[in-house]
PDB file of N, CA and C in Angstrom:
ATOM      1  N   UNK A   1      -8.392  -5.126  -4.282  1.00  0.00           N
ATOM      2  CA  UNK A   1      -8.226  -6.228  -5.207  1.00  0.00           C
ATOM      3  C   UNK A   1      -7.115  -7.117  -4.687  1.00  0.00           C
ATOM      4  N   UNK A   2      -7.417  -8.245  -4.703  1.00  0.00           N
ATOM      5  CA  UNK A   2      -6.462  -9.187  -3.666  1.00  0.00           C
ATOM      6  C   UNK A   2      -5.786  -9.817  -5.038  1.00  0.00           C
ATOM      7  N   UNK A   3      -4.605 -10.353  -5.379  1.00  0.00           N
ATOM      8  CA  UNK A   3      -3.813 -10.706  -6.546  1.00  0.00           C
ATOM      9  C   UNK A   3      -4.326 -10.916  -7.777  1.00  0.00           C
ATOM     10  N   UNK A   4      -4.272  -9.761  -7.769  1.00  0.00           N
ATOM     11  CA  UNK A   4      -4.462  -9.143  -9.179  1.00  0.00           C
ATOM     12  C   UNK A   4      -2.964  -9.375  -9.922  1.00  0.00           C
ATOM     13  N   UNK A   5      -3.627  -8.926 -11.332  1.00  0.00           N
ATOM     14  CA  UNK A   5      -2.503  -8.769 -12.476  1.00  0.00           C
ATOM     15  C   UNK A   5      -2.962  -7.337 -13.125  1.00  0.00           C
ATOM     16  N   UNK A   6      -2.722  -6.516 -12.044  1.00  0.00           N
ATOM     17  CA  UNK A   6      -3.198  -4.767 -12.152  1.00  0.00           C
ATOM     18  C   UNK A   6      -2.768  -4.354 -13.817  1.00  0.00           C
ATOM     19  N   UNK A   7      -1.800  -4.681 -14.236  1.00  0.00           N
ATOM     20  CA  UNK A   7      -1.635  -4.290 -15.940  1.00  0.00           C
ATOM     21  C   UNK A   7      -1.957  -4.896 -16.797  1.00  0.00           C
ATOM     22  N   UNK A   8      -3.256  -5.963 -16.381  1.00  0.00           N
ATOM     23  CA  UNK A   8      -3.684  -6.910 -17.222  1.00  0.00           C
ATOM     24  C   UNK A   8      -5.071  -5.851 -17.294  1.00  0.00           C
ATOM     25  N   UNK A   9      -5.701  -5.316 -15.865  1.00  0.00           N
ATOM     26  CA  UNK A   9      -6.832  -4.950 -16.090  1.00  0.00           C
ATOM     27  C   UNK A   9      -6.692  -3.340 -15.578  1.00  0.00           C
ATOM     28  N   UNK A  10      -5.741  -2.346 -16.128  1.00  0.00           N
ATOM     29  CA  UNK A  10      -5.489  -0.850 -15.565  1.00  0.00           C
ATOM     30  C   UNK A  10      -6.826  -0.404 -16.356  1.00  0.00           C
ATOM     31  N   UNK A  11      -6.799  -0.312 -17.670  1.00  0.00           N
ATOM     32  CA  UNK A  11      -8.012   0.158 -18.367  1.00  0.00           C
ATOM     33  C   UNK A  11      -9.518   0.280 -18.009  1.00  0.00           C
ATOM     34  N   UNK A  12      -9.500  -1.185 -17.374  1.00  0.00           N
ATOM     35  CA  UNK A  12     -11.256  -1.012 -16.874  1.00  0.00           C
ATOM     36  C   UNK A  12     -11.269  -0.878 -15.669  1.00  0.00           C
ATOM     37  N   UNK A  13     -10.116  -0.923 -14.901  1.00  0.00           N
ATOM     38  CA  UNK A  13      -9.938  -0.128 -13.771  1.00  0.00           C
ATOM     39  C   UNK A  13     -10.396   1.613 -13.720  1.00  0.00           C
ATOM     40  N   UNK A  14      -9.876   1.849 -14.421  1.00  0.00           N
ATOM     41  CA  UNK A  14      -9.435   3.389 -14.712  1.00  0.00           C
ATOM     42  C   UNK A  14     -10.533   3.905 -15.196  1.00  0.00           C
ATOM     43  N   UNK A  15     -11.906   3.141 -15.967  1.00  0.00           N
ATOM     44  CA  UNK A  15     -13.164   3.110 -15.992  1.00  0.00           C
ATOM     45  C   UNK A  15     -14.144   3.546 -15.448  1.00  0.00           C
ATOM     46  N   UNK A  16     -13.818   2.444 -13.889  1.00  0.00           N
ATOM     47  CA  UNK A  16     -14.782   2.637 -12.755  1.00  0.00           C
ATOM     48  C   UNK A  16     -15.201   3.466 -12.293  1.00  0.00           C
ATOM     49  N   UNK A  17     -13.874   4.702 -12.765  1.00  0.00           N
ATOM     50  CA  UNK A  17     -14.140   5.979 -11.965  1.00  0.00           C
ATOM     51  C   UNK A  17     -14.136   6.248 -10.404  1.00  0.00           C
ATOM     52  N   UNK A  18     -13.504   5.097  -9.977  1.00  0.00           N
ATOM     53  CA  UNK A  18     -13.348   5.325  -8.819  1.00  0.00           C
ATOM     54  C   UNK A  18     -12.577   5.855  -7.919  1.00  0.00           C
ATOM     55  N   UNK A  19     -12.795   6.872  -6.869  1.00  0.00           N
ATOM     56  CA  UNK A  19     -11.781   7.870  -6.011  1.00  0.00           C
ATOM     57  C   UNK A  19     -10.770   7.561  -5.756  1.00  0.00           C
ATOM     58  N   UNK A  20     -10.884   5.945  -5.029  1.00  0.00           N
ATOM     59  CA  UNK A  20      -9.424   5.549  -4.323  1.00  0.00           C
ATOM     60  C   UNK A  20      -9.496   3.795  -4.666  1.00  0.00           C
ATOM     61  N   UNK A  21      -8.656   2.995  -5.079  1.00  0.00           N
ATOM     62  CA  UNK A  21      -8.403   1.553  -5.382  1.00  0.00           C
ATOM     63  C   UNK A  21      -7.830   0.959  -4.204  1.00  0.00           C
ATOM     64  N   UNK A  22      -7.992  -0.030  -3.428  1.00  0.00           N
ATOM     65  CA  UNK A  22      -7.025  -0.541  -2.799  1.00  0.00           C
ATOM     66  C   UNK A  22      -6.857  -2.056  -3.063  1.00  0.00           C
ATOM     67  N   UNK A  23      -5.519  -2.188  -3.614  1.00  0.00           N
ATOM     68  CA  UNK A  23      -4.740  -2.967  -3.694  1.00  0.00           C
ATOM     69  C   UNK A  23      -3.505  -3.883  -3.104  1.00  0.00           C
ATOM     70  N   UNK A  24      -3.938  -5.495  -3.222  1.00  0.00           N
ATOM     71  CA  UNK A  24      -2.925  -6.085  -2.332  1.00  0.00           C
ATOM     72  C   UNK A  24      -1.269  -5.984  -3.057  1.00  0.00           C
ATOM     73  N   UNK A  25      -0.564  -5.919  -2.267  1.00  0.00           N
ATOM     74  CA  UNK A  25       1.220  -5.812  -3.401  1.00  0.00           C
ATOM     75  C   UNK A  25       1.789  -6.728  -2.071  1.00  0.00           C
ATOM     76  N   UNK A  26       1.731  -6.335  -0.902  1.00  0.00           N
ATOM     77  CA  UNK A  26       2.706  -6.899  -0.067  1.00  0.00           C
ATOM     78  C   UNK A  26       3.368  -8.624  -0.386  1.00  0.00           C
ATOM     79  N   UNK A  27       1.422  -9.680  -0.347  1.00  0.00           N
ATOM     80  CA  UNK A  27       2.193 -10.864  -0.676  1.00  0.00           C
ATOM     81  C   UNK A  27       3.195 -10.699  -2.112  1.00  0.00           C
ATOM     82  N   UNK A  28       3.027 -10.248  -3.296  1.00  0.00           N
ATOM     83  CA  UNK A  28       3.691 -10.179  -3.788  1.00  0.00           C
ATOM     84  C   UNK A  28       5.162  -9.404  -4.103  1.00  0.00           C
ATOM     85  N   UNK A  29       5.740  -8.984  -3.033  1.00  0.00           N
ATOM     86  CA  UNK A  29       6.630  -8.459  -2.520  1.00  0.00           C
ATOM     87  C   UNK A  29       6.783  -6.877  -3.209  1.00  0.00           C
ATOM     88  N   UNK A  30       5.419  -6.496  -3.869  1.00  0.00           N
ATOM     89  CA  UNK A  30       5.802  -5.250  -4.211  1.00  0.00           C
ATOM     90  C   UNK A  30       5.890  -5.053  -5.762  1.00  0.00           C
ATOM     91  N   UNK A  31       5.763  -6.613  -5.956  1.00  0.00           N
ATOM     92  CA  UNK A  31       6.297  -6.757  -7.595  1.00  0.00           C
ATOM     93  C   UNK A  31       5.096  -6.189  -8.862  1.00  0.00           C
ATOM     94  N   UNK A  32       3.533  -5.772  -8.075  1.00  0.00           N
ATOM     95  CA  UNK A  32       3.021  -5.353  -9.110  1.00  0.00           C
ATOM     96  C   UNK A  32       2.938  -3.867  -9.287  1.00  0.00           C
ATOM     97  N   UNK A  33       3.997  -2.980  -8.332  1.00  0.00           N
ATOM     98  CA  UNK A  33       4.153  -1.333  -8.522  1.00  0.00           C
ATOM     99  C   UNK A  33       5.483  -1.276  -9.950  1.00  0.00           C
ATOM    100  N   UNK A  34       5.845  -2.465 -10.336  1.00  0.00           N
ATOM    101  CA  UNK A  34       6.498  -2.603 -11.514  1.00  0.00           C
ATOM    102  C   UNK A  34       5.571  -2.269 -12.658  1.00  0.00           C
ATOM    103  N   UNK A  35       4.137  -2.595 -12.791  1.00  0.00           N
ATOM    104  CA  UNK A  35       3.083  -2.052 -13.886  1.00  0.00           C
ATOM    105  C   UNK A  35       3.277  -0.263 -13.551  1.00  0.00           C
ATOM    106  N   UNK A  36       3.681   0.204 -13.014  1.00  0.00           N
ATOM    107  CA  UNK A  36       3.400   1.379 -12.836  1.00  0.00           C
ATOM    108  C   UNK A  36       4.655   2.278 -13.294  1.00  0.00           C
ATOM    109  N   UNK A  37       5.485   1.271 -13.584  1.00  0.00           N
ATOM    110  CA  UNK A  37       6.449   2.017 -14.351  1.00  0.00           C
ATOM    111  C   UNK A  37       6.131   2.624 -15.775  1.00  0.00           C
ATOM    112  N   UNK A  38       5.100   1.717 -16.319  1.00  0.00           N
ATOM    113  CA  UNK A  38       4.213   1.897 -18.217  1.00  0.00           C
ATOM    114  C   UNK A  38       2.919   2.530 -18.051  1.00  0.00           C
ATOM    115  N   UNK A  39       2.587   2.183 -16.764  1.00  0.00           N
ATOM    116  CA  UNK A  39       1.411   2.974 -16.873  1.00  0.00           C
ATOM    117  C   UNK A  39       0.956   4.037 -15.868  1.00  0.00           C
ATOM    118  N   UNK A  40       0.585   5.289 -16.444  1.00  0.00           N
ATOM    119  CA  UNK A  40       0.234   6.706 -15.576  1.00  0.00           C
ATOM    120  C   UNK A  40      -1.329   6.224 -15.361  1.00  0.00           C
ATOM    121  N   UNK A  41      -1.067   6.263 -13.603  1.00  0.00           N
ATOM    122  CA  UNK A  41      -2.381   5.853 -12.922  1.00  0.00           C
ATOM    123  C   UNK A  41      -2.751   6.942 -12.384  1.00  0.00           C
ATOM    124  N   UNK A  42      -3.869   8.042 -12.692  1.00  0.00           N
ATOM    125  CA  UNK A  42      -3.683   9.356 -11.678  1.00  0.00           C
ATOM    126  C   UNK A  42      -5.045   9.790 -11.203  1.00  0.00           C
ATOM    127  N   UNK A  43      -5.624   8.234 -10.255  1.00  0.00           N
ATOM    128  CA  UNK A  43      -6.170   8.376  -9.169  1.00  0.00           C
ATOM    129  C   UNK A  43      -5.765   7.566  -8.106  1.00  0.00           C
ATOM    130  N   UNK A  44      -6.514   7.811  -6.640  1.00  0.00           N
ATOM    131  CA  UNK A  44      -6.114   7.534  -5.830  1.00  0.00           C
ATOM    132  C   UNK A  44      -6.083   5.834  -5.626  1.00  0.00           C
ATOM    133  N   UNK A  45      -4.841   5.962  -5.020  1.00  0.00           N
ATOM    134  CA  UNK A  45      -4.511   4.188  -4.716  1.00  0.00           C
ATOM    135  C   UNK A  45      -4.020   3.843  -3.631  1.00  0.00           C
ATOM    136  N   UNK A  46      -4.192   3.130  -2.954  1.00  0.00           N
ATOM    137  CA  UNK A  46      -4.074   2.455  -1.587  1.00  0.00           C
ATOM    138  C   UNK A  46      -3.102   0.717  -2.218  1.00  0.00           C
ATOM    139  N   UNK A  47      -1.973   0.913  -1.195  1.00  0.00           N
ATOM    140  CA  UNK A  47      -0.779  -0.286  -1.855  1.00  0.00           C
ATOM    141  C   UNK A  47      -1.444  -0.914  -0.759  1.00  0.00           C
ATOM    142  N   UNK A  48      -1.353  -2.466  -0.104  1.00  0.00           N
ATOM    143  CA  UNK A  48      -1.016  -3.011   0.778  1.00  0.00           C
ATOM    144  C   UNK A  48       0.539  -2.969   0.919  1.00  0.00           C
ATOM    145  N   UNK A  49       0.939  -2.641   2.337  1.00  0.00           N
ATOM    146  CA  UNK A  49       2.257  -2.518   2.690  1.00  0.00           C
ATOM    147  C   UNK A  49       2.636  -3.580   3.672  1.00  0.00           C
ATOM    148  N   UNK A  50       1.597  -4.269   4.168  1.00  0.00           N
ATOM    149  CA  UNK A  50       2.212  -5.549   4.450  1.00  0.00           C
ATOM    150  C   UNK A  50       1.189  -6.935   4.758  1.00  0.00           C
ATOM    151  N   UNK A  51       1.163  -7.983   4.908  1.00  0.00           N
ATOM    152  CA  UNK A  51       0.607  -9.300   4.553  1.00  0.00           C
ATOM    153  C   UNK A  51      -0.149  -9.336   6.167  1.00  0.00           C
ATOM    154  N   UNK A  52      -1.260  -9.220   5.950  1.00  0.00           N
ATOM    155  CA  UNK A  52      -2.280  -9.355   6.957  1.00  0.00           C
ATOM    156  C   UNK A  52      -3.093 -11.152   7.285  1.00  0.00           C
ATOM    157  N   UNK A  53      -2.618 -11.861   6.265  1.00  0.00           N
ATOM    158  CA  UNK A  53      -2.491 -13.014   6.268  1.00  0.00           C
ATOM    159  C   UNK A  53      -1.519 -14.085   7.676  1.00  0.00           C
ATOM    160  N   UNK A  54      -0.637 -13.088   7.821  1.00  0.00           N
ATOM    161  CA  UNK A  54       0.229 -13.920   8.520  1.00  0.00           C
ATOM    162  C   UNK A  54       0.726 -12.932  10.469  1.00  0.00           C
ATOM    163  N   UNK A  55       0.391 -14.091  11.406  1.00  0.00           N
ATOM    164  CA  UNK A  55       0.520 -13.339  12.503  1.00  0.00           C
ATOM    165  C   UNK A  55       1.595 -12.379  12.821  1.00  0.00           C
ATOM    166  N   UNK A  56       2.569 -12.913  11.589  1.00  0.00           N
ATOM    167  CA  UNK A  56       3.956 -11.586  12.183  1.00  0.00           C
ATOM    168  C   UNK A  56       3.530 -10.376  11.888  1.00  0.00           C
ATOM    169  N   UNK A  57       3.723  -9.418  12.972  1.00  0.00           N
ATOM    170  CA  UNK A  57       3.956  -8.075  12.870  1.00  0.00           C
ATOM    171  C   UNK A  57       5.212  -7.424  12.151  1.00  0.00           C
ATOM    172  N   UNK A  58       4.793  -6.639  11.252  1.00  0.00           N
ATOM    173  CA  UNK A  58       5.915  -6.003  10.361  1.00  0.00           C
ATOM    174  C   UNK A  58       6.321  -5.083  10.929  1.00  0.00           C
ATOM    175  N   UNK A  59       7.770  -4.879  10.889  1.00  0.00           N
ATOM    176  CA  UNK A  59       8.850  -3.733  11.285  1.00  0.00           C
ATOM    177  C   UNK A  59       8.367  -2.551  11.002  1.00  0.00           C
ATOM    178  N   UNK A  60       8.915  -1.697  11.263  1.00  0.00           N
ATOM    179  CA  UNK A  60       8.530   0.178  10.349  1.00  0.00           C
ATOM    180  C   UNK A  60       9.835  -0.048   9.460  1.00  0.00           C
ATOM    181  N   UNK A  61      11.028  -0.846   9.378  1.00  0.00           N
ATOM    182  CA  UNK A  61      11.711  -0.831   8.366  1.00  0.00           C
ATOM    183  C   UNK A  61      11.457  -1.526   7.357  1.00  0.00           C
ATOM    184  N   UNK A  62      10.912  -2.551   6.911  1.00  0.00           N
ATOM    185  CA  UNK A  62       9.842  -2.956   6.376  1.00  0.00           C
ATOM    186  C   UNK A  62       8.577  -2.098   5.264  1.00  0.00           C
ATOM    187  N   UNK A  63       7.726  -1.540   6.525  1.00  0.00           N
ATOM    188  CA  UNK A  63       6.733  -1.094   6.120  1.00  0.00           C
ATOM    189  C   UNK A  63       7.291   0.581   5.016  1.00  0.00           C
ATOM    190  N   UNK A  64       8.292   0.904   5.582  1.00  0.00           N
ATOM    191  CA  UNK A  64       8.653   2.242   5.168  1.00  0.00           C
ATOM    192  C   UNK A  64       9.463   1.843   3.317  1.00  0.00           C
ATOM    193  N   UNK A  65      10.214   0.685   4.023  1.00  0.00           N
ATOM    194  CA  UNK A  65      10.636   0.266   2.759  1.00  0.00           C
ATOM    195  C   UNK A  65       9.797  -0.033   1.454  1.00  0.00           C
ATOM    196  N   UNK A  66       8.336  -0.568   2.109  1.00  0.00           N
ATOM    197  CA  UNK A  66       7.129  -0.691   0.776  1.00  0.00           C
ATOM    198  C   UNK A  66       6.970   0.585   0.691  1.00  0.00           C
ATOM    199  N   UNK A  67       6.719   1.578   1.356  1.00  0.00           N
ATOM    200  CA  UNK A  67       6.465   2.729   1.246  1.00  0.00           C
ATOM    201  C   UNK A  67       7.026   3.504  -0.057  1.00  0.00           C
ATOM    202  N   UNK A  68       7.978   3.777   0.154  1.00  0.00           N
ATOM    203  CA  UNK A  68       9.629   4.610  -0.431  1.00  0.00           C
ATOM    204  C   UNK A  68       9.367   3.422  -1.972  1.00  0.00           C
ATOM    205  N   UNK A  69       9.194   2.126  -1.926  1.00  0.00           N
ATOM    206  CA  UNK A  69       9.762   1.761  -3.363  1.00  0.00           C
ATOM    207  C   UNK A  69       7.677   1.961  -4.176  1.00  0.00           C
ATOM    208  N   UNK A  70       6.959   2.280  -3.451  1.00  0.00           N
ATOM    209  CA  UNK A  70       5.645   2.814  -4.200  1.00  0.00           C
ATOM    210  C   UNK A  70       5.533   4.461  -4.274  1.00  0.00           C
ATOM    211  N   UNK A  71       6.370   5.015  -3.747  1.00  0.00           N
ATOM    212  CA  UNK A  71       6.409   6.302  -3.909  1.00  0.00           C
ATOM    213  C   UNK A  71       7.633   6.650  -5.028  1.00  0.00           C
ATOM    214  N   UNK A  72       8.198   5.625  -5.541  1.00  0.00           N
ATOM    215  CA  UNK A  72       8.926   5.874  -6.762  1.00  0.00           C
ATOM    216  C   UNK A  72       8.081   5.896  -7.892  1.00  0.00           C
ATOM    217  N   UNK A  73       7.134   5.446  -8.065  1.00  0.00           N
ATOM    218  CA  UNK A  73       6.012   5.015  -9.502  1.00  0.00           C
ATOM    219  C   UNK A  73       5.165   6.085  -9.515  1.00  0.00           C
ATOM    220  N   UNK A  74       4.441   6.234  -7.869  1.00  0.00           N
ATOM    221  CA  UNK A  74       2.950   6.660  -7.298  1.00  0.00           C
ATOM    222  C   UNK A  74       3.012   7.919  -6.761  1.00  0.00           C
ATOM    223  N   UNK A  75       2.317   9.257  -7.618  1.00  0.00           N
ATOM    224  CA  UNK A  75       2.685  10.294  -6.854  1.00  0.00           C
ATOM    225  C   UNK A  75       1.994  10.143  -5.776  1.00  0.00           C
ATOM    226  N   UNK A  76       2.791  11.215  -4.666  1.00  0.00           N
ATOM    227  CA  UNK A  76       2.421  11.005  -3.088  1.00  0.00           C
ATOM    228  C   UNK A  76       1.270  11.413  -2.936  1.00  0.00           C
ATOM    229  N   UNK A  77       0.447  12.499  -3.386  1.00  0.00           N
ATOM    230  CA  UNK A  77      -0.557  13.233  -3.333  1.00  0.00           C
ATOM    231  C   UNK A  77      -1.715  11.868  -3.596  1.00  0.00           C
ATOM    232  N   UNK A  78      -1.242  11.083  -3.976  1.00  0.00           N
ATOM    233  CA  UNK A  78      -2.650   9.717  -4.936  1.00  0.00           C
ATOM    234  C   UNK A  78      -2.429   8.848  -3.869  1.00  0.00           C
ATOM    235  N   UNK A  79      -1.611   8.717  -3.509  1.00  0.00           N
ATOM    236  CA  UNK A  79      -0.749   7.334  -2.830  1.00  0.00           C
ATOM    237  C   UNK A  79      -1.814   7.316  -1.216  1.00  0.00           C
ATOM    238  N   UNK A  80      -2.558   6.002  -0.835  1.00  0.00           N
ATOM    239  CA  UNK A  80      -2.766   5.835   0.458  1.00  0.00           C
ATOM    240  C   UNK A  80      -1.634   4.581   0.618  1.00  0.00           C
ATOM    241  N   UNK A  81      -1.863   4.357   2.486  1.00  0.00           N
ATOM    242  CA  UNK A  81      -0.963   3.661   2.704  1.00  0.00           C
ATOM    243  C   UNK A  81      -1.979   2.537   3.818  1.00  0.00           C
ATOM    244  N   UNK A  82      -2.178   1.010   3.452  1.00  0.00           N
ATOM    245  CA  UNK A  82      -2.695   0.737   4.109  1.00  0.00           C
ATOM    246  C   UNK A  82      -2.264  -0.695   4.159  1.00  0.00           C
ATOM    247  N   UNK A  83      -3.045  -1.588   4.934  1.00  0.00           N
ATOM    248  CA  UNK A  83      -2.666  -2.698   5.041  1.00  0.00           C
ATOM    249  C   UNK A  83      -3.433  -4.023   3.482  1.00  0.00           C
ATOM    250  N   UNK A  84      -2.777  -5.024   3.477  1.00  0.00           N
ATOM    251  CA  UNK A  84      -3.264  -5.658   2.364  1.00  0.00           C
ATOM    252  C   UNK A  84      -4.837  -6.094   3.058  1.00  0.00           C
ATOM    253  N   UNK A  85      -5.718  -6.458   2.142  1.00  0.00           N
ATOM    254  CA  UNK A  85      -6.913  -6.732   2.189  1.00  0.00           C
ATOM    255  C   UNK A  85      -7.385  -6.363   3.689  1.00  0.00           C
ATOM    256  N   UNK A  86      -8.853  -7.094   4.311  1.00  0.00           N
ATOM    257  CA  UNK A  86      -9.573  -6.874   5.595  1.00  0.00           C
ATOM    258  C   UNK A  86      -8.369  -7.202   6.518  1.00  0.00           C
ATOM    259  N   UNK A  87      -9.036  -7.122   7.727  1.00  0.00           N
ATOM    260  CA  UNK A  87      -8.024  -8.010   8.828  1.00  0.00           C
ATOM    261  C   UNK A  87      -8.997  -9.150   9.382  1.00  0.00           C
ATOM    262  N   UNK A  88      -9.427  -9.324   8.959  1.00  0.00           N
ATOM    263  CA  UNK A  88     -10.931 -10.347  10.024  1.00  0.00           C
ATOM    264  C   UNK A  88     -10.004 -11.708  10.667  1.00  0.00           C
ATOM    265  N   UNK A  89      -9.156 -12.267   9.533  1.00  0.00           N
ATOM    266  CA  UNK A  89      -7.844 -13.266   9.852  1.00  0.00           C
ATOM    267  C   UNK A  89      -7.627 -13.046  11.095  1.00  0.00           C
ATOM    268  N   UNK A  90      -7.103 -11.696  11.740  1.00  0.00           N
ATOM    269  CA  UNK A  90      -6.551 -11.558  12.849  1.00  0.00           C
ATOM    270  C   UNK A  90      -6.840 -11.550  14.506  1.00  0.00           C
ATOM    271  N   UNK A  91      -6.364 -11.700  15.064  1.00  0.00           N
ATOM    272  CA  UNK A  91      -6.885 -11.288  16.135  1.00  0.00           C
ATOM    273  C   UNK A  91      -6.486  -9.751  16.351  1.00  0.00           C
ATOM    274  N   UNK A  92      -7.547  -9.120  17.881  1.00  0.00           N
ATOM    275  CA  UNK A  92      -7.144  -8.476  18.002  1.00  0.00           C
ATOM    276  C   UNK A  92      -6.182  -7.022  18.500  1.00  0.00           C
ATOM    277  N   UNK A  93      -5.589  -7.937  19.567  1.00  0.00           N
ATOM    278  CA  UNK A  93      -3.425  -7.651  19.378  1.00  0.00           C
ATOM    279  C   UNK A  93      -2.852  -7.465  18.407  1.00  0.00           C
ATOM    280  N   UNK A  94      -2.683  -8.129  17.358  1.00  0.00           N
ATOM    281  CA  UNK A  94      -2.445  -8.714  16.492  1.00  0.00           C
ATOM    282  C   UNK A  94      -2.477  -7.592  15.439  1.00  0.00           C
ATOM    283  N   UNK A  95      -4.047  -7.119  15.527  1.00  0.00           N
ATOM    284  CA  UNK A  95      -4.098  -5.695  14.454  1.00  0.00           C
ATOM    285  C   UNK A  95      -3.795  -4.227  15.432  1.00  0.00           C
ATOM    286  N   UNK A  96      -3.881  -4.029  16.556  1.00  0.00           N
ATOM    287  CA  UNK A  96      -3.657  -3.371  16.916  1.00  0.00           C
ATOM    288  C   UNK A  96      -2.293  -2.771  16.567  1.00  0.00           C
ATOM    289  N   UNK A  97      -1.321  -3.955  17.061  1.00  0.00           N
ATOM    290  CA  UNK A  97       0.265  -3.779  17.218  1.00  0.00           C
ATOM    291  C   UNK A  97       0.749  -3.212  15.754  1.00  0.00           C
ATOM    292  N   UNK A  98       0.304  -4.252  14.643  1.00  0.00           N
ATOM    293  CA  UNK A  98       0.442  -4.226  13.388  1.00  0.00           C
ATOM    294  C   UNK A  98       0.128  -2.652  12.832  1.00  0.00           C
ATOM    295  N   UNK A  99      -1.265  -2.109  12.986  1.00  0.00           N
ATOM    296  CA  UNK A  99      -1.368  -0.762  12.853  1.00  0.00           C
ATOM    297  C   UNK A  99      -0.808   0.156  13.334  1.00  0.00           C
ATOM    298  N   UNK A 100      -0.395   0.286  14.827  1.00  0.00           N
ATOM    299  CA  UNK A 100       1.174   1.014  15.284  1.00  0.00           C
ATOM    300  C   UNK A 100       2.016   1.389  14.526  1.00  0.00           C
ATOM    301  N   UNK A 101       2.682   0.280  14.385  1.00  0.00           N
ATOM    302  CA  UNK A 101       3.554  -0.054  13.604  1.00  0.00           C
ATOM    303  C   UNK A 101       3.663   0.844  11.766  1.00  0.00           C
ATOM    304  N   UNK A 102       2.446   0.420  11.139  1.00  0.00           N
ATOM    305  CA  UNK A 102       2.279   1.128   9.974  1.00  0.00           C
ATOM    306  C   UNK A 102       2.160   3.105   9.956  1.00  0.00           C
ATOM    307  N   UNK A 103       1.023   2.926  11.460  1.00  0.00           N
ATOM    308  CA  UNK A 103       1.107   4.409  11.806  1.00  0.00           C
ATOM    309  C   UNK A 103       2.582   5.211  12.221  1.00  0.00           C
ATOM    310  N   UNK A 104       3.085   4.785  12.832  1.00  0.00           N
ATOM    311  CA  UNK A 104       4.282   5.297  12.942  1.00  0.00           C
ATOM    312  C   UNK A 104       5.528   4.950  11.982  1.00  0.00           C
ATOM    313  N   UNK A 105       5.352   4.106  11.304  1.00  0.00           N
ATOM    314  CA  UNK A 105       6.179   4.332  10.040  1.00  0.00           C
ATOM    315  C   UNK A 105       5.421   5.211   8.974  1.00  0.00           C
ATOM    316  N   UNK A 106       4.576   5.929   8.556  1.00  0.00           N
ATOM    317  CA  UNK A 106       4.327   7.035   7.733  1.00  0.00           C
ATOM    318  C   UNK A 106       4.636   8.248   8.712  1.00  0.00           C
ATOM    319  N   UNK A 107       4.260   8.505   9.948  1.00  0.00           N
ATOM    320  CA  UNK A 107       4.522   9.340  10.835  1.00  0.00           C
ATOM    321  C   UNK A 107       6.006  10.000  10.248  1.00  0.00           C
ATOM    322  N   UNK A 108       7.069   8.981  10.545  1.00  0.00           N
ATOM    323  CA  UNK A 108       8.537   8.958  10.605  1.00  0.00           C
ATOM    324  C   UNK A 108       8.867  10.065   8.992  1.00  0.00           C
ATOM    325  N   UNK A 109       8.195   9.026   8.529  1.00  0.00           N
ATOM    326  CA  UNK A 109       8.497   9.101   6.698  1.00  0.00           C
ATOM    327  C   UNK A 109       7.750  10.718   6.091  1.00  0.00           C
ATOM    328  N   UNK A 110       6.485  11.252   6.910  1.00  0.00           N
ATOM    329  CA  UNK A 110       5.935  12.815   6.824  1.00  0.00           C
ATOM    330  C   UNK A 110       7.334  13.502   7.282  1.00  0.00           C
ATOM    331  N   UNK A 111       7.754  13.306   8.723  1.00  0.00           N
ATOM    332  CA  UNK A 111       8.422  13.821   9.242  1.00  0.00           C
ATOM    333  C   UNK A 111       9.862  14.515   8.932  1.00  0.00           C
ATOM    334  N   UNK A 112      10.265  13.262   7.988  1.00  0.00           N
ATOM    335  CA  UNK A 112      11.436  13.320   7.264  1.00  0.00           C
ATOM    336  C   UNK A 112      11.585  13.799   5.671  1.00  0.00           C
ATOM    337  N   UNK A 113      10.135  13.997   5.291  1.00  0.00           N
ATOM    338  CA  UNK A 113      10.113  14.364   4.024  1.00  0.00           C
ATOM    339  C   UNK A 113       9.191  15.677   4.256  1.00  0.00           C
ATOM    340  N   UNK A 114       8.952  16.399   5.457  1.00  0.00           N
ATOM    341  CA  UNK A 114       8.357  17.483   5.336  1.00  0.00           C
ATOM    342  C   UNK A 114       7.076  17.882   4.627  1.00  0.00           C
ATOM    343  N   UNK A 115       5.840  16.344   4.559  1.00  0.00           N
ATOM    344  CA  UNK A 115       5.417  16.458   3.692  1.00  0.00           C
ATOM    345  C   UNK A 115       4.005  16.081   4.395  1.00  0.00           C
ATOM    346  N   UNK A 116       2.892  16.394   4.414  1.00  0.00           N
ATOM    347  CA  UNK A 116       1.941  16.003   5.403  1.00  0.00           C
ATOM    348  C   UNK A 116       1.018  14.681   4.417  1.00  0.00           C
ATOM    349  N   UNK A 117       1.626  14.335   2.688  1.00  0.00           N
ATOM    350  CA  UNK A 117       1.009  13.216   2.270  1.00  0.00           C
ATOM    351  C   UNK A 117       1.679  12.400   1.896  1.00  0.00           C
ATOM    352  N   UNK A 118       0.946  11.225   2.752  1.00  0.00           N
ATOM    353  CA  UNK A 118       1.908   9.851   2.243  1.00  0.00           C
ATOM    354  C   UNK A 118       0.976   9.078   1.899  1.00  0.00           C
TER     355      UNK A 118
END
């Protein structure tokens, strides 16, 4: 779901019955894992962790940082970690580097939390 107002529509979300959601947050800097403070979401969800819109490649400090502030709301066990919407925008360097990047920032973040789900 690309900018959404996720606590406008959690209910018929939560409906669908569906396994896993993926959701854009990055353009919005993260600001709609704030619905998740009121509301217990307890299936699987996929955040966008960073803006696939735009040619910059995101840091792993960055990406870890969306990480860590959706793993405050989102238990880890539910939680995927992926990029916001398709990549078709991109070229492809562009997604390659970018996916690196995301892969080895959950890598880091298992590693350090002893935990094989992020």
């Amino acid at each position: 779901m690309c900018y959404s107002q996720f606590g406008q529509i959690i209910h018929a979300i939560y409906d669908l019955d569906a396994d896993v959601i993926s959701i854009e947050t990055s353009r919005s800097h993260g600001d709609l894992i704030q619905d998740f403070e009121d509301i217990t979401y307890d299936l699987g969800i996929g955040l966008g962790v960073y803006d696939i819109h735009s040619p910059r490649i995101p840091t792993e400090e960055e990406i870890t940082t969306a990480i860590d502030r959706a793993l405050q709301e989102i238990d880890r066990s539910l939680f995927w970690v992926n990029p916001d919407c398709g990549l078709k925008t991109r070229k492809e360097d562009e997604v390659v580097e970018a996916l690196t990047v995301l892969v080895n920032s959950v890598d880091k973040l298992r590693k350090t939390t002893n935990s094989a789900t992020v």
